[in-house]
C-alpha atoms as a PDB file:
ATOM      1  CA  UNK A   1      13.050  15.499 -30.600  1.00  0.00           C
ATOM      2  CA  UNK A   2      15.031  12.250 -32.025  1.00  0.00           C
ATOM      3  CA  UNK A   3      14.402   9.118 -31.577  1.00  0.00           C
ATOM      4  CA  UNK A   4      15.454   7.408 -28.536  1.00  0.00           C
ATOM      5  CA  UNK A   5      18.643   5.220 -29.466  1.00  0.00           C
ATOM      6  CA  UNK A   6      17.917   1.085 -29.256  1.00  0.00           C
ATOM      7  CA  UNK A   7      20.713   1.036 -26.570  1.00  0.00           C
ATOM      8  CA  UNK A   8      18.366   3.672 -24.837  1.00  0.00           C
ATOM      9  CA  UNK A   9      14.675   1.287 -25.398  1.00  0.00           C
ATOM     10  CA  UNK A  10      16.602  -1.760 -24.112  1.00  0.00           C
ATOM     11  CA  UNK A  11      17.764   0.098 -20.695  1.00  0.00           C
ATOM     12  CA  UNK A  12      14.042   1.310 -19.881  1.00  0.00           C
ATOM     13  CA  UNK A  13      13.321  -2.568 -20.789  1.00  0.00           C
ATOM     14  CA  UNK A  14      15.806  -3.554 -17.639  1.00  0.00           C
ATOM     15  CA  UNK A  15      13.999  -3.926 -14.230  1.00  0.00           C
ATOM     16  CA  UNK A  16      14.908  -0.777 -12.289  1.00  0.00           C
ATOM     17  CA  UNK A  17      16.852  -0.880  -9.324  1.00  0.00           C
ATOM     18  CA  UNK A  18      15.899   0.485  -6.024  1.00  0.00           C
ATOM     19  CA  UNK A  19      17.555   0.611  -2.619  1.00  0.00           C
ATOM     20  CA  UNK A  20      15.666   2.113   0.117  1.00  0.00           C
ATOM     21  CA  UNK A  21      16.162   2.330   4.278  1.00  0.00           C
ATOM     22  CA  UNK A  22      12.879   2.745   6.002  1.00  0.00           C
ATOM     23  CA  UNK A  23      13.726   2.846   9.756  1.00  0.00           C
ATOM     24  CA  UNK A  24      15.580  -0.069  10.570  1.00  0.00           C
ATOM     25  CA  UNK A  25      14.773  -1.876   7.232  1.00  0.00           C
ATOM     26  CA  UNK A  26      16.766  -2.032   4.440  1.00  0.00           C
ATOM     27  CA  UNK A  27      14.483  -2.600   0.760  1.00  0.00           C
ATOM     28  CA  UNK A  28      16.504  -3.581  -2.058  1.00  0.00           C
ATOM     29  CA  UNK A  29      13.669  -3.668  -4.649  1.00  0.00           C
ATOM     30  CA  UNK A  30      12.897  -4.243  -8.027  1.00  0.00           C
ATOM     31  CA  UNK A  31      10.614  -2.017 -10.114  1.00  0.00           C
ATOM     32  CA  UNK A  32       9.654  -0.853 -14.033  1.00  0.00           C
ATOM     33  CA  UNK A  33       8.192   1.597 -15.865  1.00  0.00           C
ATOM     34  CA  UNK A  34       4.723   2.028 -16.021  1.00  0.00           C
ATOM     35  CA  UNK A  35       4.901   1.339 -12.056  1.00  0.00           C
ATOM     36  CA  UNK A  36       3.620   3.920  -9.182  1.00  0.00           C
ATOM     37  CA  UNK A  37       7.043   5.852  -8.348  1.00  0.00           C
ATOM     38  CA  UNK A  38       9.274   3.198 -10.092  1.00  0.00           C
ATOM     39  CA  UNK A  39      12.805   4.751  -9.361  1.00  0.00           C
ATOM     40  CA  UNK A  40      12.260   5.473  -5.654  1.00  0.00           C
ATOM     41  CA  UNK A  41      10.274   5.011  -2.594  1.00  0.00           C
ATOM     42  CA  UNK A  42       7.462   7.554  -2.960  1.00  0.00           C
ATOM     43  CA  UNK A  43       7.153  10.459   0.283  1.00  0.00           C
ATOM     44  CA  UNK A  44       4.190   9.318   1.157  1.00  0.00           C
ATOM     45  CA  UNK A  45       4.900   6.169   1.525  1.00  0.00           C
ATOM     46  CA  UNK A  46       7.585   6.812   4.077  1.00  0.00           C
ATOM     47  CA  UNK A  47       4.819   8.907   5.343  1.00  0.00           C
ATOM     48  CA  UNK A  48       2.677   6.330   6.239  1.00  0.00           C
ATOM     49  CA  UNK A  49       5.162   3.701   7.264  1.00  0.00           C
ATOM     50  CA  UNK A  50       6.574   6.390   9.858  1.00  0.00           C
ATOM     51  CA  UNK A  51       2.706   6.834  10.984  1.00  0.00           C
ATOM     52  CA  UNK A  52       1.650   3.369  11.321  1.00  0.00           C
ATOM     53  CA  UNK A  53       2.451   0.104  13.984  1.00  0.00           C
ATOM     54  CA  UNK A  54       2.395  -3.166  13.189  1.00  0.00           C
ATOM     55  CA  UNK A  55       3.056  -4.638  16.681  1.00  0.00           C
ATOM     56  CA  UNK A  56       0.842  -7.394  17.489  1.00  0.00           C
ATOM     57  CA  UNK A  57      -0.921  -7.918  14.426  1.00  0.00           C
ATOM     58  CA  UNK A  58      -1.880 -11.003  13.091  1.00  0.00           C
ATOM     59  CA  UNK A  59      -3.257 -10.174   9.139  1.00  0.00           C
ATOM     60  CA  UNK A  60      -2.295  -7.204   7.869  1.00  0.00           C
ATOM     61  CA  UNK A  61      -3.471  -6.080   4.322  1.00  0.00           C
ATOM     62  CA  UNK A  62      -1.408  -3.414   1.493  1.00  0.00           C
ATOM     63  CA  UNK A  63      -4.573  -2.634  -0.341  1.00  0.00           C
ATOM     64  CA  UNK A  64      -3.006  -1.502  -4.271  1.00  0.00           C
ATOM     65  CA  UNK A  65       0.579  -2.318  -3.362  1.00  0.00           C
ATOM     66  CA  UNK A  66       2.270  -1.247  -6.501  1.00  0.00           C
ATOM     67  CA  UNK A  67       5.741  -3.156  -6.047  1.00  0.00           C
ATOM     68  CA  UNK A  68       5.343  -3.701  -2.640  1.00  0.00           C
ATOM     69  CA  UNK A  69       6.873  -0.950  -0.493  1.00  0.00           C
ATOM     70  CA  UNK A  70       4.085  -0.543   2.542  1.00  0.00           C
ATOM     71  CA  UNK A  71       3.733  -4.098   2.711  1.00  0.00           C
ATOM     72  CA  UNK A  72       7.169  -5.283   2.424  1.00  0.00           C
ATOM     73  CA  UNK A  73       8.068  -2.930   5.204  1.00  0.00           C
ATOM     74  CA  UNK A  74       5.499  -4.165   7.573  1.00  0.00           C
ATOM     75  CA  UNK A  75       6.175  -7.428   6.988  1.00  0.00           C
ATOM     76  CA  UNK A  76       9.481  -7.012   7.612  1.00  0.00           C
ATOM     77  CA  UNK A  77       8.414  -5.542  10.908  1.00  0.00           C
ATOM     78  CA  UNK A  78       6.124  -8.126  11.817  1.00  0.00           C
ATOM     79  CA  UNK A  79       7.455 -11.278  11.087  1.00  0.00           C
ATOM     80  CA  UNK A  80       4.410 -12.873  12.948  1.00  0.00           C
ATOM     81  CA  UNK A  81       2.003 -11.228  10.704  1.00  0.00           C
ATOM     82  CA  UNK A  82       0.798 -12.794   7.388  1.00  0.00           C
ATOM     83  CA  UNK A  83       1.029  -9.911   5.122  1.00  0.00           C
ATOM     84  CA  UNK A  84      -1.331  -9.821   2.043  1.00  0.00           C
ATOM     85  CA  UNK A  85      -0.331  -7.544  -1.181  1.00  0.00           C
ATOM     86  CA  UNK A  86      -2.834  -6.823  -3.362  1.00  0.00           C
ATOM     87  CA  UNK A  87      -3.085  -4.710  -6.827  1.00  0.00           C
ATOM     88  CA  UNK A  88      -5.453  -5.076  -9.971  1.00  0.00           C
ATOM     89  CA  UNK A  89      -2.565  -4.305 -12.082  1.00  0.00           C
ATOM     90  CA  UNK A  90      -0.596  -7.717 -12.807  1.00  0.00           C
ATOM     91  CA  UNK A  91       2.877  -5.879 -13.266  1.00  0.00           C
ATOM     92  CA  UNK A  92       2.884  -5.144  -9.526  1.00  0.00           C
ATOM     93  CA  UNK A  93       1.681  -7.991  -8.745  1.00  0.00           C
ATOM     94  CA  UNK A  94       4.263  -9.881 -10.559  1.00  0.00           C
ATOM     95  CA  UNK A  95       6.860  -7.070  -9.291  1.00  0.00           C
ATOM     96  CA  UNK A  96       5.805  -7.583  -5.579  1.00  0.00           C
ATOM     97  CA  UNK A  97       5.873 -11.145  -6.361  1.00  0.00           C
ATOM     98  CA  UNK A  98       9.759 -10.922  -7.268  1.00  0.00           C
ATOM     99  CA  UNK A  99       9.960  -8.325  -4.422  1.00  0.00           C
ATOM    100  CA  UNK A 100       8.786 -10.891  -1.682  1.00  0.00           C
ATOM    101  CA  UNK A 101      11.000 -13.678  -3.378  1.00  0.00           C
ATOM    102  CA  UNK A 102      14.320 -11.054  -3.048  1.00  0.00           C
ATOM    103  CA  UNK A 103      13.519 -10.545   0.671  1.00  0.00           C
ATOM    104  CA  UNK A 104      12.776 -14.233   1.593  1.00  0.00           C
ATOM    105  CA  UNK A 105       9.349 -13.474   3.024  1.00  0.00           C
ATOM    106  CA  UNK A 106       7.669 -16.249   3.683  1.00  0.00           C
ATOM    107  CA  UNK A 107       4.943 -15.151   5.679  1.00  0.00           C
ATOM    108  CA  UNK A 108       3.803 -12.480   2.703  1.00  0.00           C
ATOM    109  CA  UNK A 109       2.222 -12.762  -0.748  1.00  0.00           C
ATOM    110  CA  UNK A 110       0.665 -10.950  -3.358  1.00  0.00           C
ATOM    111  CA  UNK A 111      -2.458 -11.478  -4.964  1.00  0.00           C
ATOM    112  CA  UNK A 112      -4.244  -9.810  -8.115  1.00  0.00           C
ATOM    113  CA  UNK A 113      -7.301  -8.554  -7.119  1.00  0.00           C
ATOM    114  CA  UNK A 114      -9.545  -5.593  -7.777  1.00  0.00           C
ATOM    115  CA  UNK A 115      -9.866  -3.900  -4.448  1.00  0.00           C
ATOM    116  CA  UNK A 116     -10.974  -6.352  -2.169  1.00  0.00           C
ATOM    117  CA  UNK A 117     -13.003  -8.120  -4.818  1.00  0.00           C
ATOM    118  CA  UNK A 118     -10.779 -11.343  -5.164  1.00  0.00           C
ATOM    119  CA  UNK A 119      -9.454 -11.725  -1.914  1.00  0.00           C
ATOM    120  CA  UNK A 120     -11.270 -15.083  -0.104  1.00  0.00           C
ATOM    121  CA  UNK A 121     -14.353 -14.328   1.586  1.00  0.00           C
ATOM    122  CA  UNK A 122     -13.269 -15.015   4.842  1.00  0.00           C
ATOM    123  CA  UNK A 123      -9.791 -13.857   5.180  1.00  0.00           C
ATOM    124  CA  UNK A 124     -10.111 -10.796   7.968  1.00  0.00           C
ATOM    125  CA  UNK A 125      -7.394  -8.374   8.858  1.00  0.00           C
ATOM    126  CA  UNK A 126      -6.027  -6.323  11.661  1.00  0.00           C
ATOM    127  CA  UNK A 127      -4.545  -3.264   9.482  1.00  0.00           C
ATOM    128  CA  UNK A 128      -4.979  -2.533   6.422  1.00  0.00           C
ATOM    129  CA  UNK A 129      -2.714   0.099   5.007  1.00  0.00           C
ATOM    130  CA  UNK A 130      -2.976   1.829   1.399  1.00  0.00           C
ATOM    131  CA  UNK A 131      -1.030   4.513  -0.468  1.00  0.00           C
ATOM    132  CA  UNK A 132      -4.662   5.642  -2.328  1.00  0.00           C
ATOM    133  CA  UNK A 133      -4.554   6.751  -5.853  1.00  0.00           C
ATOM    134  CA  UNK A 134      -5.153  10.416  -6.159  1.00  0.00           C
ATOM    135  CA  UNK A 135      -6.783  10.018  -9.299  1.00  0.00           C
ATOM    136  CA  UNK A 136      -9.298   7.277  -8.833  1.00  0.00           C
ATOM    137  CA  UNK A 137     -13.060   7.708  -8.560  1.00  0.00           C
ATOM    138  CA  UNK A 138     -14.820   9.325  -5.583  1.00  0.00           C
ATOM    139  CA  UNK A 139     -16.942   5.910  -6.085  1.00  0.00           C
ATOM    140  CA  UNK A 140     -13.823   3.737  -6.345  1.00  0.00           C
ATOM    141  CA  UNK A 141     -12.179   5.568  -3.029  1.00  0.00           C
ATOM    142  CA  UNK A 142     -15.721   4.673  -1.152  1.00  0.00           C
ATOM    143  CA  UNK A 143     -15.872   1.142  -2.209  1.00  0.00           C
ATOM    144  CA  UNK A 144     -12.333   0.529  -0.855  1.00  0.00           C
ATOM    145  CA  UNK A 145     -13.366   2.194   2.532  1.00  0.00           C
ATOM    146  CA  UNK A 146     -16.666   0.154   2.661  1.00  0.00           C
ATOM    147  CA  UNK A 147     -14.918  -2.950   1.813  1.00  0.00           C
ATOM    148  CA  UNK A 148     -11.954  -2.431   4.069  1.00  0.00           C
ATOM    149  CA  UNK A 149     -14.325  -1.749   7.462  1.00  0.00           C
ATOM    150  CA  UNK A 150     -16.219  -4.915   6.579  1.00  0.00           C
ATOM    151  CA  UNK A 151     -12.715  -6.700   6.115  1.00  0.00           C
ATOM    152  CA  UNK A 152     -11.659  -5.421   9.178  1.00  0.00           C
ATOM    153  CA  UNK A 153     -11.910  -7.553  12.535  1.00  0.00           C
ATOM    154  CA  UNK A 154     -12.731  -5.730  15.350  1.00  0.00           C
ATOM    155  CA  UNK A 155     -10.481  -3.399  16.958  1.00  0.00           C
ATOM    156  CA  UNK A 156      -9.023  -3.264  13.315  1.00  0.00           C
ATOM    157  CA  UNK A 157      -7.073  -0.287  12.039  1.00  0.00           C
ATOM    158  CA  UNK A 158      -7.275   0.902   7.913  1.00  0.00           C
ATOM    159  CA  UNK A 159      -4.303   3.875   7.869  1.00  0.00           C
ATOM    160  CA  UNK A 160      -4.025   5.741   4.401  1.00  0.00           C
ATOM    161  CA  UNK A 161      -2.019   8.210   3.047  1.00  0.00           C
ATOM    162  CA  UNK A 162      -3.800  10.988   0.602  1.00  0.00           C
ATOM    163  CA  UNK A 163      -2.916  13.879  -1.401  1.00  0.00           C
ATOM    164  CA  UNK A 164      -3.540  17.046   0.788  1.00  0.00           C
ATOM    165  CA  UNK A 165      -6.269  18.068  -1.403  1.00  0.00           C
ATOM    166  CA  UNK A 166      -8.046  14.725  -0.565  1.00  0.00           C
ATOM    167  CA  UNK A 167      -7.973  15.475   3.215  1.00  0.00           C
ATOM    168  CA  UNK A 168     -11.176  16.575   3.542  1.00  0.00           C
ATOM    169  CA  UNK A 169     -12.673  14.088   1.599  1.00  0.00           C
ATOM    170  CA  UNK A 170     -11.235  11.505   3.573  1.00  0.00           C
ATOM    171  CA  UNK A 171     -12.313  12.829   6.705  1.00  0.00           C
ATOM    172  CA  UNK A 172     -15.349  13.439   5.733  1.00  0.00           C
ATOM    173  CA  UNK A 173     -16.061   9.306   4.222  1.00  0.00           C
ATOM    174  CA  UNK A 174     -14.022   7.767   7.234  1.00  0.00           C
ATOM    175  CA  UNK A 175     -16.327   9.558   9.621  1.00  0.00           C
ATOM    176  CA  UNK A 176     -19.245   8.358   7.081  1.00  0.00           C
ATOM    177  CA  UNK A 177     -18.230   4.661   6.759  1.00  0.00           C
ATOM    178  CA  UNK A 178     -16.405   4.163  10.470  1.00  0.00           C
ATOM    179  CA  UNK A 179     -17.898   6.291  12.567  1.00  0.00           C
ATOM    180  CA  UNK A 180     -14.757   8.164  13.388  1.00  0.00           C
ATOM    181  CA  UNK A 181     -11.307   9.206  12.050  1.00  0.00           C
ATOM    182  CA  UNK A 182      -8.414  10.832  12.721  1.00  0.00           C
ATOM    183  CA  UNK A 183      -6.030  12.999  10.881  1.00  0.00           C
ATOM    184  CA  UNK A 184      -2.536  11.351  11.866  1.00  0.00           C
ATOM    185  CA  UNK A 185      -0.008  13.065  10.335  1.00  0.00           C
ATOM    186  CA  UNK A 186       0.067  16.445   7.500  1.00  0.00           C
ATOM    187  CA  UNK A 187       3.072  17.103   5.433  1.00  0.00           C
ATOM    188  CA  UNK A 188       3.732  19.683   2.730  1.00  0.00           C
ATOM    189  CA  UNK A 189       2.078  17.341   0.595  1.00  0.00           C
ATOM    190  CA  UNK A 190       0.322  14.346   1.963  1.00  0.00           C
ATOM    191  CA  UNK A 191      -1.925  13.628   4.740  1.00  0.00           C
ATOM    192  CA  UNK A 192      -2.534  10.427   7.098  1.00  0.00           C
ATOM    193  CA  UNK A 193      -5.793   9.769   8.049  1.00  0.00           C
ATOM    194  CA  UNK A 194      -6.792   6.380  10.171  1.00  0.00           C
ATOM    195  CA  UNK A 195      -9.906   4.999  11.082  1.00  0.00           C
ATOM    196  CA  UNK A 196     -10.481   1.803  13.905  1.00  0.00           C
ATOM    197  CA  UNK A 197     -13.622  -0.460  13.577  1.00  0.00           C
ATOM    198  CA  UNK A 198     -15.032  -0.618  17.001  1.00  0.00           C
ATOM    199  CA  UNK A 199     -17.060  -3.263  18.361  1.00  0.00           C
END
């Protein structure tokens, strides 16, 4: 196989392009290489965002955002919500960052932050949504669903979208860590499972 030409290396150097209609919004987004799903918005994100509301809440939480897609979109649909982005990779963050700039969202920001870990002590939310990482650690997936029920006020929703084969699994640790959950939504390949902290 040759070597890629330098006209070719200084393209994949060029932030990518994407333009997206979820529902009613339009995303014109920025992405690159290296990035979860950089050309296009992934299925199951559209998944999720076609599985979850945002009416009425206050704080709402896109636990590893990537560029920015589920957040974005909710933000976008809940102008009265402060919308929180979150990723320990500092590409997305910076690429959410840009993302949130392009769509003048003022109410919405992106932090870098290892799960939960770096987010203020006290900030609480009323969803939480999160595209989860099909190859992360069965200890990694439980500390984000231990640390999202504790972040969650009461009456609180987390909604996440799996790979089918994690379905189980998911079911199995929402019930563990929540008490309850429910399987929202199955497609060909991903699942929706939610969970509400009562009390």
């Amino acid at each position: 196989m040759a070597r890629p030409s330098d006209e070719q290396i200084a393209a994949w150097r060029q932030d990518i392009s994407i333009h997206a209609r979820i529902g009613e919004q339009q995303l014109d987004l920025v992405s690159t290489w290296g990035l979860f799903s950089p050309e296009a918005v992934d299925e199951g994100s559209r998944l999720l965002l076609d599985h979850v509301d945002a009416e009425n809440r206050r704080e709402i939480l896109d636990l590893g955002c990537g560029y920015g897609v589920l957040g974005l979109t909710l933000a976008l649909r809940a102008p009265q919500a402060q919308v929180l982005l979150v990723d320990k990779d500092f590409v997305a963050v910076e690429y959410a960052r840009r993302n949130i700039e392009r769509l003048r969202l003022t109410q919405a920001q992106a932090l870098l932050s290892n799960g939960l870990q770096h987010i203020p002590g006290d900030r609480r939310f009323d969803l939480v949504v999160c595209n989860l990482p099909a190859k992360a650690s069965k200890e990694q997936h439980y500390l984000f669903l231990v640390d999202v029920f504790e972040r969650l006020r009461p009456g609180g929703e987390f909604v996440v979208v799996s790979i089918n084969g994690l379905r189980e699994f998911m079911a199995r640790t929402l019930t563990e860590v929540f008490g309850q959950a429910e399987k929202r939504k199955q497609g060909a390949t991903y699942t929706i499972s939610a969970a509400r902290k009562h009390g």
